[in-house]
Protein backbone atom coordinates (compact mmCIF):
# COMPACT_ATOMS: atom_id res chain seq x y z
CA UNK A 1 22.56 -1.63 -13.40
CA UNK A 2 22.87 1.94 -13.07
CA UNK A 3 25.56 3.64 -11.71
CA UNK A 4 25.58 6.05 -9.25
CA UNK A 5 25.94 9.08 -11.06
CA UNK A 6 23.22 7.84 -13.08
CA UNK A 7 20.99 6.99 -10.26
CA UNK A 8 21.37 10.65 -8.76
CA UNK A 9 20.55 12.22 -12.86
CA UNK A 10 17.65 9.80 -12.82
CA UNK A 11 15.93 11.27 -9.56
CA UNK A 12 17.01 14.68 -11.02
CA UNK A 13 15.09 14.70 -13.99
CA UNK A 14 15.60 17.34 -16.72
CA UNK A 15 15.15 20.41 -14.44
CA UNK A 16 18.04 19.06 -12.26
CA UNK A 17 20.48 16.47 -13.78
CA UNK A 18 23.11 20.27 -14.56
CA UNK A 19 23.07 20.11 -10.85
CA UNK A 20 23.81 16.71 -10.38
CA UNK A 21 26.81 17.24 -12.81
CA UNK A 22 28.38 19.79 -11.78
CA UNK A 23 28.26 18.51 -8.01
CA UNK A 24 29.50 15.10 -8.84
CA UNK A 25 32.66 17.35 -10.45
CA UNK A 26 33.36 20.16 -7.94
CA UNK A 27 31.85 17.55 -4.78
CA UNK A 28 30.76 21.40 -3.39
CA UNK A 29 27.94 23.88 -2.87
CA UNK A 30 29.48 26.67 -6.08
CA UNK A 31 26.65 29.04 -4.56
CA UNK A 32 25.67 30.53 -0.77
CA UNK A 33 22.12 28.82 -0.63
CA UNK A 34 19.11 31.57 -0.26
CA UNK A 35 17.30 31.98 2.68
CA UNK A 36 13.83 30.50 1.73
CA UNK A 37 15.84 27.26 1.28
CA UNK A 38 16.36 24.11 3.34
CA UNK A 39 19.17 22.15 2.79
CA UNK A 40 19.55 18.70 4.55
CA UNK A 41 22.63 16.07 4.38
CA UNK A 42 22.82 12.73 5.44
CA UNK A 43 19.12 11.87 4.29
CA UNK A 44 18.93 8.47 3.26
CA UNK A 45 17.10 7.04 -0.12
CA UNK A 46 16.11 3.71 -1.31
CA UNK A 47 18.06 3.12 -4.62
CA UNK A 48 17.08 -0.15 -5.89
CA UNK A 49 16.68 -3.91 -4.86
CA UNK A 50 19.19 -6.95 -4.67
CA UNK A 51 17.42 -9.92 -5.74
CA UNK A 52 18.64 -13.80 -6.01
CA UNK A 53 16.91 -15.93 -8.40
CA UNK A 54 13.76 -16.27 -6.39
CA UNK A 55 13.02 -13.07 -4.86
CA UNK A 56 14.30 -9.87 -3.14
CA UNK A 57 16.10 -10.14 -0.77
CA UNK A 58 17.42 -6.63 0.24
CA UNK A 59 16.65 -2.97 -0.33
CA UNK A 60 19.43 -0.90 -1.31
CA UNK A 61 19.99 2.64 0.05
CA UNK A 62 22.82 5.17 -0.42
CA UNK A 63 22.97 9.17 1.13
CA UNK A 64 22.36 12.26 -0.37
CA UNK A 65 21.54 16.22 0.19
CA UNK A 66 18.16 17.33 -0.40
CA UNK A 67 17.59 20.68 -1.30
CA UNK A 68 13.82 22.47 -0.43
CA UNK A 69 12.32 25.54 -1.61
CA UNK A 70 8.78 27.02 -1.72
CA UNK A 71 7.43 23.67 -0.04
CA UNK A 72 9.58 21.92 -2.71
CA UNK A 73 11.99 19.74 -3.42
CA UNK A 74 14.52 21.70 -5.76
CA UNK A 75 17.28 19.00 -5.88
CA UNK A 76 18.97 15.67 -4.84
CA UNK A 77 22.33 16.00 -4.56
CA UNK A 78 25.41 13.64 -3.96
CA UNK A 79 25.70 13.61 -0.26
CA UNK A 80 28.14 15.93 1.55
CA UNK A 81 29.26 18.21 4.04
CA UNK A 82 26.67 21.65 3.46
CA UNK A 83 27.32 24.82 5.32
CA UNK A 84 24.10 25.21 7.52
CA UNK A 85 22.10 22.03 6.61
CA UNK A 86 20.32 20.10 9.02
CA UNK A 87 22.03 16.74 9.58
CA UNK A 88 19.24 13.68 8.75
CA UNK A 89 21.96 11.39 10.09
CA UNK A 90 21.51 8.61 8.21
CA UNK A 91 17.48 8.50 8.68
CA UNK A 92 15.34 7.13 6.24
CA UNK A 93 13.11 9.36 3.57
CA UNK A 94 9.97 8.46 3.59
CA UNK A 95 6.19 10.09 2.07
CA UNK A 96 4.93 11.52 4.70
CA UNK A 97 1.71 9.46 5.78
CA UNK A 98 -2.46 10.51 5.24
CA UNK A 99 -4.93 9.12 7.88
CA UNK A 100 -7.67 8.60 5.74
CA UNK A 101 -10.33 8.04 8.17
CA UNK A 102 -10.86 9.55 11.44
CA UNK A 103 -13.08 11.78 13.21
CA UNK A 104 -11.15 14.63 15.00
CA UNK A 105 -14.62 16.44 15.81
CA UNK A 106 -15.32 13.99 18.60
CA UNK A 107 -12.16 12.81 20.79
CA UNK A 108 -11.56 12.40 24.58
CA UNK A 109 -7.34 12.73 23.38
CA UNK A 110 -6.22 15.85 25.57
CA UNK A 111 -8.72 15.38 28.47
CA UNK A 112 -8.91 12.82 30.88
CA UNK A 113 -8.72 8.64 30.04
CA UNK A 114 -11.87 7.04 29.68
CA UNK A 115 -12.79 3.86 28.12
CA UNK A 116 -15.94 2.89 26.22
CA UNK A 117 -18.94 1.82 28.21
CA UNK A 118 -20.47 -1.32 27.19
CA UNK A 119 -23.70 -0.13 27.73
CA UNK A 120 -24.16 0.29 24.35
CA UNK A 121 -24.41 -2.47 22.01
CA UNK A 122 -25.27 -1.17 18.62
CA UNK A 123 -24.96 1.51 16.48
CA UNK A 124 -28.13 3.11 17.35
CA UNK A 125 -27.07 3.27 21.49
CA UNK A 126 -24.34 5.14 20.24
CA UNK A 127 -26.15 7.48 18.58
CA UNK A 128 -28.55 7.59 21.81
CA UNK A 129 -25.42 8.65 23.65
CA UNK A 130 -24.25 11.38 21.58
CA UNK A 131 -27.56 13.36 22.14
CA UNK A 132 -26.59 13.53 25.30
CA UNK A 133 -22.69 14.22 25.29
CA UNK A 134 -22.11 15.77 22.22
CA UNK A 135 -23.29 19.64 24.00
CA UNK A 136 -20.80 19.11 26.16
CA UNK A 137 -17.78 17.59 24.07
CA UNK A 138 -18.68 20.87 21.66
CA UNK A 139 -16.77 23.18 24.66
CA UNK A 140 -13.57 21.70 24.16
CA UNK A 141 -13.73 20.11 21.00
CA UNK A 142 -11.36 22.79 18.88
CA UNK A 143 -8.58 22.78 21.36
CA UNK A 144 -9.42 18.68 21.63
CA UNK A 145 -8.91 18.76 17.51
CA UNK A 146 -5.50 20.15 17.63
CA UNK A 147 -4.21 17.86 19.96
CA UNK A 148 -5.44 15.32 17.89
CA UNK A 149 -3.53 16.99 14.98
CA UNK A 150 -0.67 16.98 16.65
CA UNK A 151 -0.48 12.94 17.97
CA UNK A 152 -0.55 12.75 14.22
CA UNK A 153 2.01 14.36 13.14
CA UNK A 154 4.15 13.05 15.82
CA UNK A 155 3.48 9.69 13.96
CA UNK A 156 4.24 10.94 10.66
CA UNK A 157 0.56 12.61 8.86
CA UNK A 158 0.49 15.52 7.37
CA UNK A 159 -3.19 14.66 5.88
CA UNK A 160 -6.17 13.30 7.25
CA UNK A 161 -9.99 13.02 5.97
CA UNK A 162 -12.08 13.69 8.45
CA UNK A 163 -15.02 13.10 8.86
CA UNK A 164 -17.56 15.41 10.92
CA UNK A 165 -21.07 15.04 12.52
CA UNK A 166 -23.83 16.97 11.00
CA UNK A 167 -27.17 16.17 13.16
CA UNK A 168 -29.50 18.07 15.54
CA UNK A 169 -27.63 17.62 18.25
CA UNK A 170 -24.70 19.33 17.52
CA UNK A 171 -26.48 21.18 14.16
CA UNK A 172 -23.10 22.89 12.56
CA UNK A 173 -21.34 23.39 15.67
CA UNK A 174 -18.71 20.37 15.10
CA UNK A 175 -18.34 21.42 11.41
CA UNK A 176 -17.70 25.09 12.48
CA UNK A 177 -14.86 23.98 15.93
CA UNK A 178 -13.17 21.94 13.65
CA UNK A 179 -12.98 24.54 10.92
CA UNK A 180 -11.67 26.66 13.73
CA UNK A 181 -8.89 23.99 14.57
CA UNK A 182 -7.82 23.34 11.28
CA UNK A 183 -7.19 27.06 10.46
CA UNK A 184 -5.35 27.29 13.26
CA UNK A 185 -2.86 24.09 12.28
CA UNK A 186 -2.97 25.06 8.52
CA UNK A 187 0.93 25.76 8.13
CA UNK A 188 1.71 22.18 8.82
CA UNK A 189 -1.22 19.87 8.13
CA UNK A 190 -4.07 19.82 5.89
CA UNK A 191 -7.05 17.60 5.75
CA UNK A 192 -10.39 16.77 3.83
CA UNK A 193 -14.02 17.61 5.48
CA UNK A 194 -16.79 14.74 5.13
CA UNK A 195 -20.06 16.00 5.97
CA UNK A 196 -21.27 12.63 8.61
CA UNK A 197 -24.99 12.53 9.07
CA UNK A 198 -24.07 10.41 12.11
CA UNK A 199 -27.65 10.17 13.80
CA UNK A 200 -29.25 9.75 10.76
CA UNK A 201 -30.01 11.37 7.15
CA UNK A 202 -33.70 11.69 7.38
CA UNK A 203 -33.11 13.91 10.91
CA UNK A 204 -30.57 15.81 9.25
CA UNK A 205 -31.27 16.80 5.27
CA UNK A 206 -31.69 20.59 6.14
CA UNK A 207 -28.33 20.90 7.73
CA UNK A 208 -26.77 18.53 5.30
CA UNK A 209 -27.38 20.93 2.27
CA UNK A 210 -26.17 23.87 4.61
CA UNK A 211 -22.99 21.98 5.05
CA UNK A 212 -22.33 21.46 1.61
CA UNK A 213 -21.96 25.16 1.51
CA UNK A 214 -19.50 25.45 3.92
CA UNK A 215 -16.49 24.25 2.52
CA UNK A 216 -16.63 20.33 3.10
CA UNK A 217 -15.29 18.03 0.35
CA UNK A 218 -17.59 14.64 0.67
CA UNK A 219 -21.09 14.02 1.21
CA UNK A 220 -21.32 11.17 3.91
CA UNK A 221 -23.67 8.74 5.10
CA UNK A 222 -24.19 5.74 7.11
CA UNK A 223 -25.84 2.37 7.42
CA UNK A 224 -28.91 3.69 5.25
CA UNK A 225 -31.28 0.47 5.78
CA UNK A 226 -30.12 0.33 8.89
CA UNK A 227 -30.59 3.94 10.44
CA UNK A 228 -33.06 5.46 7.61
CA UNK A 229 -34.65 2.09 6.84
CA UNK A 230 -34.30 2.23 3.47
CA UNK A 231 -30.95 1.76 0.85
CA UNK A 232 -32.63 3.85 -2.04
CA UNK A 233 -33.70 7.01 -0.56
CA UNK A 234 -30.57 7.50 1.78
CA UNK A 235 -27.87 6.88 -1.34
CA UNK A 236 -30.47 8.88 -4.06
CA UNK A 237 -30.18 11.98 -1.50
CA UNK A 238 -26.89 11.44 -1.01
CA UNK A 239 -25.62 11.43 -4.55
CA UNK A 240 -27.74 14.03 -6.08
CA UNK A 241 -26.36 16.94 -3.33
CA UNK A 242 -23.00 15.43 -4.04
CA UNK A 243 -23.87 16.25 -7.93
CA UNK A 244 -25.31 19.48 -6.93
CA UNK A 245 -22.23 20.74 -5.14
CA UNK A 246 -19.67 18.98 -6.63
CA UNK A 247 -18.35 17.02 -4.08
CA UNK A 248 -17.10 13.37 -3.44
CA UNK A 249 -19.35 10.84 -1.67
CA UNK A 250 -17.49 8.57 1.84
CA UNK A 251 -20.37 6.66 3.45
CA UNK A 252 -19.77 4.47 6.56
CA UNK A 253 -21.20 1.11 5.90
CA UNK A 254 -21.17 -1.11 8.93
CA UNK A 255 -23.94 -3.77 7.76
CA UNK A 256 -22.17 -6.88 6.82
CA UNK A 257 -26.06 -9.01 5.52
CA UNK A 258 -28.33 -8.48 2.37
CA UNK A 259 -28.75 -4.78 3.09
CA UNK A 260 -24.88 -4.29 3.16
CA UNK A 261 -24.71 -5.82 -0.27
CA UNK A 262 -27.66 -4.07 -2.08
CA UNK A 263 -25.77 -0.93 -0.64
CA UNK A 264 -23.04 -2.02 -2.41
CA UNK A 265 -24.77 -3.04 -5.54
CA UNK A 266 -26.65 0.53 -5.75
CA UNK A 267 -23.82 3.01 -4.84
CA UNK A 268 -22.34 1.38 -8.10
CA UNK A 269 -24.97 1.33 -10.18
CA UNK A 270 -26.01 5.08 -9.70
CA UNK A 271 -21.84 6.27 -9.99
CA UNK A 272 -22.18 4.41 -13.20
CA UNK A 273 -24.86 6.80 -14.15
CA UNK A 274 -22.86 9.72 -13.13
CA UNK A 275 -19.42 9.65 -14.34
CA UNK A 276 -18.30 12.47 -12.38
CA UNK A 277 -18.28 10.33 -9.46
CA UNK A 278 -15.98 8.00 -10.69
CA UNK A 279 -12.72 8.60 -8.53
CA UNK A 280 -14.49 10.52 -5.93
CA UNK A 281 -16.83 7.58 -4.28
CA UNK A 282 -15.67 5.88 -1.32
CA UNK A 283 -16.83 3.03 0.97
CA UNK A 284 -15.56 3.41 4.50
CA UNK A 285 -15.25 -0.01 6.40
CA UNK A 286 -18.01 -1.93 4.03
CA UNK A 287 -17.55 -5.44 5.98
CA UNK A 288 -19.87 -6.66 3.75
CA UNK A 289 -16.59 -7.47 1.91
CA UNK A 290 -15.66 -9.74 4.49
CA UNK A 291 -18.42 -11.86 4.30
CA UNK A 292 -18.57 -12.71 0.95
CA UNK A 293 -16.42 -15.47 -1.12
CA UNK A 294 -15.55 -16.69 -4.04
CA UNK A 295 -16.83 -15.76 -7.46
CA UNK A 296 -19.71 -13.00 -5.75
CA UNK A 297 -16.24 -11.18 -4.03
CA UNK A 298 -14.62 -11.48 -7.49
CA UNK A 299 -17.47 -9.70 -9.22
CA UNK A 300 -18.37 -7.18 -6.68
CA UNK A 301 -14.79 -5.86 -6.53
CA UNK A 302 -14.31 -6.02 -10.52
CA UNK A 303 -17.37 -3.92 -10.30
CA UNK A 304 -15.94 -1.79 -7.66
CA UNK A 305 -12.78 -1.49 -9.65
CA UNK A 306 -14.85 -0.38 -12.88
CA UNK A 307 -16.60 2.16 -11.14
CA UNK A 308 -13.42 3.49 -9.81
CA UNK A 309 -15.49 3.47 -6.01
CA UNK A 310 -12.38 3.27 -3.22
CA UNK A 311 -12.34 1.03 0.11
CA UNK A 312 -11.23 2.94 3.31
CA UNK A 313 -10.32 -0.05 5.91
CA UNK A 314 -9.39 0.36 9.08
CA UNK A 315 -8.14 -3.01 8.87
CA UNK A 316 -10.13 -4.81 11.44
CA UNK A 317 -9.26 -8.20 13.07
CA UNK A 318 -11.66 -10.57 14.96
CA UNK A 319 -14.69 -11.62 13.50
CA UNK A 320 -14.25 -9.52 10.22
CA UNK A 321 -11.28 -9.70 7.94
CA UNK A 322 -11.49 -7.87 4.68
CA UNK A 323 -10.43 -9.01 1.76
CA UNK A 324 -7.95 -6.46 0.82
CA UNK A 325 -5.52 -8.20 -1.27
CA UNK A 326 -8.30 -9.67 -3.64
CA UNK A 327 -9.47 -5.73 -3.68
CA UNK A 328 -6.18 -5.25 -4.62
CA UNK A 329 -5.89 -7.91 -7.44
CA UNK A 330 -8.53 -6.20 -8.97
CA UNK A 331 -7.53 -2.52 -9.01
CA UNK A 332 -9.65 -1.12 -5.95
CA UNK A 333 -7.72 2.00 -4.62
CA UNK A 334 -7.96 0.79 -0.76
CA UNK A 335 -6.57 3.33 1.29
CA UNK A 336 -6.51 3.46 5.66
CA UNK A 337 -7.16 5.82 8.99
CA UNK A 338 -7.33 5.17 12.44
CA UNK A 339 -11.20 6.49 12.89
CA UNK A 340 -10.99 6.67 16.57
CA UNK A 341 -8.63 7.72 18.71
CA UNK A 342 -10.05 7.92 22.08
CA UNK A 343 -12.97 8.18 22.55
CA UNK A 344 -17.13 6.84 23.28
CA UNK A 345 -16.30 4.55 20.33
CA UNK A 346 -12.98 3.23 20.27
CA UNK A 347 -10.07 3.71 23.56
CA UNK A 348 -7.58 2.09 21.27
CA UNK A 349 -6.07 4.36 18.09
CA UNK A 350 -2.69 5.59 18.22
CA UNK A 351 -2.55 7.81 15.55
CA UNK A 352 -0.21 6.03 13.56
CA UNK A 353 -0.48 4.39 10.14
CA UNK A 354 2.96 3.08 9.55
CA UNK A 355 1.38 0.86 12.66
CA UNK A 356 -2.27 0.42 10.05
CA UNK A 357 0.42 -0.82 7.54
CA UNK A 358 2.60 -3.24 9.77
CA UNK A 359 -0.85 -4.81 11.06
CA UNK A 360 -1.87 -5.37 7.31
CA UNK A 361 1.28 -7.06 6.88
CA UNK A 362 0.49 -9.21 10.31
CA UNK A 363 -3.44 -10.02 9.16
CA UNK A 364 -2.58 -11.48 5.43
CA UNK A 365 0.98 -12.92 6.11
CA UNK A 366 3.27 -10.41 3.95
CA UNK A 367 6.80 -10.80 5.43
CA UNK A 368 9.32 -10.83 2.50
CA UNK A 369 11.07 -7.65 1.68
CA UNK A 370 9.17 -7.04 -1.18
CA UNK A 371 5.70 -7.61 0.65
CA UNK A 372 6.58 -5.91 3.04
CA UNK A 373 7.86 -2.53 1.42
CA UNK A 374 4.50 -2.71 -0.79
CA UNK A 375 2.58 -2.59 2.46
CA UNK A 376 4.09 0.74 3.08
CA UNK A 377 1.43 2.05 0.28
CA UNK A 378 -1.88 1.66 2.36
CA UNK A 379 -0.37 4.48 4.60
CA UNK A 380 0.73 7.31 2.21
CA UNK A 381 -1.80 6.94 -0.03
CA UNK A 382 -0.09 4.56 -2.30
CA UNK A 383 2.84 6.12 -2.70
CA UNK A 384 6.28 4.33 -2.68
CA UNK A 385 10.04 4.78 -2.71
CA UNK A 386 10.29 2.15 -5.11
CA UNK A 387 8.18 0.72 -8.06
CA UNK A 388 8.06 -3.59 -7.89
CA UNK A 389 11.02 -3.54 -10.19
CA UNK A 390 13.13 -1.90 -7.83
CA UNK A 391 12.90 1.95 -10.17
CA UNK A 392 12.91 5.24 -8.13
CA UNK A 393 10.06 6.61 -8.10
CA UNK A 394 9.97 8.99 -5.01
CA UNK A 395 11.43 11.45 -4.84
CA UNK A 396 11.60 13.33 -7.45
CA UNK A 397 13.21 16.90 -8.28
CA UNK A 398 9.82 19.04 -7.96
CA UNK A 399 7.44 17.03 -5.63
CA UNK A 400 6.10 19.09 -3.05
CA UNK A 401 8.58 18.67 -0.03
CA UNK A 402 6.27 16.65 2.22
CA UNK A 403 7.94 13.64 4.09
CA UNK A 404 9.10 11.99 6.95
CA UNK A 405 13.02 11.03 8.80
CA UNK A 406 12.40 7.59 10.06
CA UNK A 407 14.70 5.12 12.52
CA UNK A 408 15.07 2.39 9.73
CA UNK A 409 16.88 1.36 7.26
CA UNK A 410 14.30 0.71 4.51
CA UNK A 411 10.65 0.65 4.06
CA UNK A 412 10.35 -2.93 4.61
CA UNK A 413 11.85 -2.22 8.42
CA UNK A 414 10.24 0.45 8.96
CA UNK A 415 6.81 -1.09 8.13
CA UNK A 416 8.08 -4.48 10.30
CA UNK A 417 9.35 -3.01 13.38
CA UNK A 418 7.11 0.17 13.46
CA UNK A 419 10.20 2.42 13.22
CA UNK A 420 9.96 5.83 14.59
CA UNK A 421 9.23 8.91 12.99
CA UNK A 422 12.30 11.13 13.90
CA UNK A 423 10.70 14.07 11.95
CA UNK A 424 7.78 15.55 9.64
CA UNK A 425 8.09 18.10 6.87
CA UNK A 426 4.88 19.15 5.54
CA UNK A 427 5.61 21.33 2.31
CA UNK A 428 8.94 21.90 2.99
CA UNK A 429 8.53 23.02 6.96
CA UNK A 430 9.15 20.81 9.67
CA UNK A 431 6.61 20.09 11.96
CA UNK A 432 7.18 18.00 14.52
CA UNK A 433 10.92 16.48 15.28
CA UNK A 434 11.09 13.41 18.07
């Protein structure tokens, strides 16, 4: 077991552990800190597990100073009274969290409540409705976007992938507010751009290949037997102007029968062929997933796994449950978001994913510390306090300083009780404090 001292040299690493030392010995600050840094006391880490001979059956935490510069984290330090550092008391440290699918080009959140009609029934009445609503959510949709931003933060992102419509309706005008919003919210959030051919690819190639050019990360798409009737064309398009630009490739896939699976089954097959797209293909909801069983869902995720092509889940509940932890067993990278928040599709996100994590934990029956604290993952993007064995592994001397101060006592709590986020530092500023 280590000891403390060695605990605090561990965390260090080489570019720290001199610090460590010569705290533990003088138990005091030897140098007036510089302005560009941020000192906080109080801050509480997780340190390890306590396990009996069946499981674990506590997570142990202990208090220390964190030092920040240049977005950083310089050093962890023995905790202790600091001249001029902000006082955590006691709150826990955790990653800050990434929403990893949501559209912030297209939100009611800042104007007045409204629920979704029921009027529309599929996919394609929705799309029938945005031609006629999406002119006029265009005039607010920047200021709209910010609020957005900011309900997120206030739940502990400092990331989000977005994703944006690109179709005649709205041509470039939702890429081009949301640019516009994100500029403005730059010094404390940062996100990823998918280019959405919401009402369809075959209405919207032209302006797809113009917004490749204008500084979006991901090709999307959606539903292509569905909406473009056919699953070759759609994904071939799709692919090849990711290859041409150099981007990553996030398609929506909502069809759950044989056309959901053959979508599957190519999207694999042609990243296969193109290497570069390994690590940079995701699926976004696929519920096809949910409907299969057995050895097919074994071999489709191995193959998923191989190809190195991620899940993004909202983790639904009802007639759909994906099979995340078999995704899991075999290596898929399955990350979450809260895709709506308020609006023509969806009156009920929140904006939180600590909230994506504790309903995980609900849907597939993880309640033990351990389970729990693992759960934690699907919300920051996979990373953790603590490996399975109970090592540090976050944070570390150097990792860019962005985090949050939650009401709990460990990550297990805070993923069962939906703890609060008491603050948000994204690279080393804070950004919103509750």
């Amino acid at each position: 077991m280590l000891t403390r001292k060695a605990f605090l040299q561990q965390i260090l690493g080489v570019m720290g552990a001199g610090l460590v030392t010569n705290a533990w010995a003088a138990n005091s600050v030897h140098q007036e800190p510089e302005k560009a840094q941020i000192i906080l006391k109080n801050v509480r880490l997780e340190t390890g597990f306590e396990r009996d001979d069946l499981e674990v059956t506590r997570t142990k935490t202990d208090l220390f100073v964190l030092v920040i510069e240049e977005g950083k984290i310089k050093s962890i330090q023995p905790n202790r009274d600091v001249n001029g550092a902000i006082d955590a008391k006691g709150c826990l440290l955790l990653p800050a969290t990434k929403d990893m699918h949501i559209h912030l080009d297209k939100t009611y959140y800042g104007g007045e409540w409204k629920a979704r009609s029921k009027r529309q029934k599929s996919v394609k009445d929705m799309i029938a409705l945005e031609e006629k609503i999406l002119p006029g959510m265009l005039k607010t949709s920047t200021e709209r976007a910010e609020k957005l931003i900011e309900l997120l933060q206030s739940k502990g992102s400092d990331f989000a992938r977005s994703h944006v419509n690109i179709e005649p309706a709205s041509q470039l005008n939702s890429l081009k507010n949301l640019q516009k919003a994100l500029e403005h919210q730059k010094e404390g959030f940062s996100a990823e751009l998918v280019a959405f051919p919401q009402h369809g690819l075959s209405r919207s190639e032209g302006l797809m290949k113009e917004a490749a050019q204008m500084g979006i990360d991901f090709i999307g798409g959606l539903d292509p037997f569905s909406i473009d009737g056919s699953v070759e064309k759609p994904i071939d398009f799709t692919v090849q102007l990711a290859l041409d630009y150099q981007k990553g490739i996030d398609i929506h896939l909502h069809e759950s029968g044989e056309s959901g699976l053959k979508t599957v089954q190519y999207l694999i097959k042609k990243v296969n062929k193109n290497p570069f797209l390994k690590g940079k293909t995701f699926l976004s909801h696929c519920f096809i997933l949910g409907k299969l069983e057995g050895k097919q869902l074994e071999e489709i995720a191995q193959q998923l796994a191989e190809a190195q092509i991620g899940i993004i889940s909202t983790i639904p509940f009802g007639k759909v449950i994906m099979p995340i932890p078999t995704l899991h067993q075999h290596g898929v990278s399955v990350m979450t978001g809260t895709d709506s928040v308020v609006d023509h599709w969806n009156p009920f996100g929140t904006g939180s994913m600590i909230q994506k994590a504790n309903l995980m934990a609900q849907l597939y029956g993880y309640s033990s510390e351990l389970e729990l604290s693992r759960c934690l993952g699907i919300a920051t993007g996979n990373v953790l306090p603590l490996d399975e064995s109970g090592q540090q592994q976050w944070p570390k001397a150097g990792d860019k300083a962005s985090f949050n101060l939650v009401e709990a006592s460990c990550s297990a709590e805070a993923v069962a009780r939906n703890s609060p986020v008491k603050a948000l530092y994204h690279e080393g500023k804070c950004v919103y404090k509750g």
